[in-house]
Protein backbone atom coordinates (compact mmCIF):
# COMPACT_ATOMS: atom_id res chain seq x y z
CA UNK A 1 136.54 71.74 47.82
CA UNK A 2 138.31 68.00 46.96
CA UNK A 3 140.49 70.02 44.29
CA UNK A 4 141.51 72.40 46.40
CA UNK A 5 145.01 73.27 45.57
CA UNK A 6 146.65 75.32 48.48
CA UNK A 7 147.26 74.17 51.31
CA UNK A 8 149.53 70.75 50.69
CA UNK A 9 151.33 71.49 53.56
CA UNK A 10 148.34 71.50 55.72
CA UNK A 11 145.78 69.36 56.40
CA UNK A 12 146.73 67.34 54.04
CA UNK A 13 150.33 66.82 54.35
CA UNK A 14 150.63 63.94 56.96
CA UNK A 15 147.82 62.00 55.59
CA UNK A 16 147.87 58.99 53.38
CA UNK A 17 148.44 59.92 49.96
CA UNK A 18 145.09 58.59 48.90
CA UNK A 19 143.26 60.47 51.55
CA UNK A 20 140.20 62.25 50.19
CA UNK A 21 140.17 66.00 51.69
CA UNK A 22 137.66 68.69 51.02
CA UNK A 23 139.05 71.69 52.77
CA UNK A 24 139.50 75.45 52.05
CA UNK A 25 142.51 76.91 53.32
CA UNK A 26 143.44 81.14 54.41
CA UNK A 27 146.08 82.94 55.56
CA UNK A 28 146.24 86.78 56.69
CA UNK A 29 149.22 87.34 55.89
CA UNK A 30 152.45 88.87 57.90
CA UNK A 31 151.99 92.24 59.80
CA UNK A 32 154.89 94.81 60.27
CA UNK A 33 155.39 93.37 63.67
CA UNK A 34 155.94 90.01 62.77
CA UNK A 35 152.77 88.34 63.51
CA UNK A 36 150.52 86.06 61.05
CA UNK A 37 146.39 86.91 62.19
CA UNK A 38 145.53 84.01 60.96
CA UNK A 39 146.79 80.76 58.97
CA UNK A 40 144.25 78.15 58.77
CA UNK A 41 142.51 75.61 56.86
CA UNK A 42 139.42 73.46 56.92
CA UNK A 43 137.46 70.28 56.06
CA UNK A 44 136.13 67.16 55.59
CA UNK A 45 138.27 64.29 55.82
CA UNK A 46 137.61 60.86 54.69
CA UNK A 47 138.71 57.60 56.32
CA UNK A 48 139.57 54.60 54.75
CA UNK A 49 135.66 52.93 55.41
CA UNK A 50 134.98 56.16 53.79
CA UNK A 51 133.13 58.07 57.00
CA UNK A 52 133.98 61.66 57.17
CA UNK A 53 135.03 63.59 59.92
CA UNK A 54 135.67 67.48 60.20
CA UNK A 55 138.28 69.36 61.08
CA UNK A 56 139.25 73.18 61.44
CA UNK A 57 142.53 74.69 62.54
CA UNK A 58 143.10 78.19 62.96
CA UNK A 59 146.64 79.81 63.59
CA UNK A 60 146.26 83.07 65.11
CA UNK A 61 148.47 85.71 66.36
CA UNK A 62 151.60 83.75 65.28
CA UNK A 63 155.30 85.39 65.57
CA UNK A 64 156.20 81.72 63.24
CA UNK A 65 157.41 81.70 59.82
CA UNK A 66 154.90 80.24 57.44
CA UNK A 67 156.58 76.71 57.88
CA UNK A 68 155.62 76.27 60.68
CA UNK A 69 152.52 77.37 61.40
CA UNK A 70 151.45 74.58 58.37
CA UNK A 71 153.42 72.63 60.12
CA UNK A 72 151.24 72.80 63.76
CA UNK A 73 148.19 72.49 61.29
CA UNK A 74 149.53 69.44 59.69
CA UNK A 75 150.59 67.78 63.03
CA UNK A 76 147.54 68.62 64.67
CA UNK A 77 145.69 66.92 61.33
CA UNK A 78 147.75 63.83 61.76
CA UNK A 79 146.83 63.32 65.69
CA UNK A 80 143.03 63.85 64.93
CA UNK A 81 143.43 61.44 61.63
CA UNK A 82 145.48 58.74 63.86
CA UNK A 83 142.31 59.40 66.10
CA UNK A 84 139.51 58.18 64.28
CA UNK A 85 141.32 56.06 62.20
CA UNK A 86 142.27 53.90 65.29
CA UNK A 87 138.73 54.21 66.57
CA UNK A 88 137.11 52.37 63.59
CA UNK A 89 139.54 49.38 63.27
């Protein structure tokens, strides 16, 4: 799952450049109503002491564009990185 090549603008996107992410990414797709089921992805993320921590974000029932629901799975990525990256310095 480290060469995992969807998702850049997920998990991953916010993150250090170096960050080591093993994740596996899915998306539903559009319905003729406008709404996403689902746009997710998830992992195993890697701080720089090299402990892992796990994340999962599901985006379900969105009436977003694509954009953005990577977007609230990026930002929500970045706040749980910021997270445990604080709490082992």
């Amino acid at each position: 799952m480290k060469e995992t090549e969807t998702g850049k603008a997920r998990l991953k996107a916010q993150l250090p450049t170096n960050t080591i992410v093993a994740h596996k990414t899915g998306t539903s797709g559009t319905n003729k109503n406008g709404i996403s089921a689902a746009v997710n992805d998830i992992g195993v993320v890697f701080l720089p002491d090299g402990q892992p921590y796990f994340i999962s974000v599901f985006v379900t029932n969105s009436k977003e564009n694509a954009d953005v629901n990577e977007k609230i799975i990026a930002d929500i990525s970045k706040v749980t990185w910021d997270y445990f990256n604080n709490k082992t310095n």
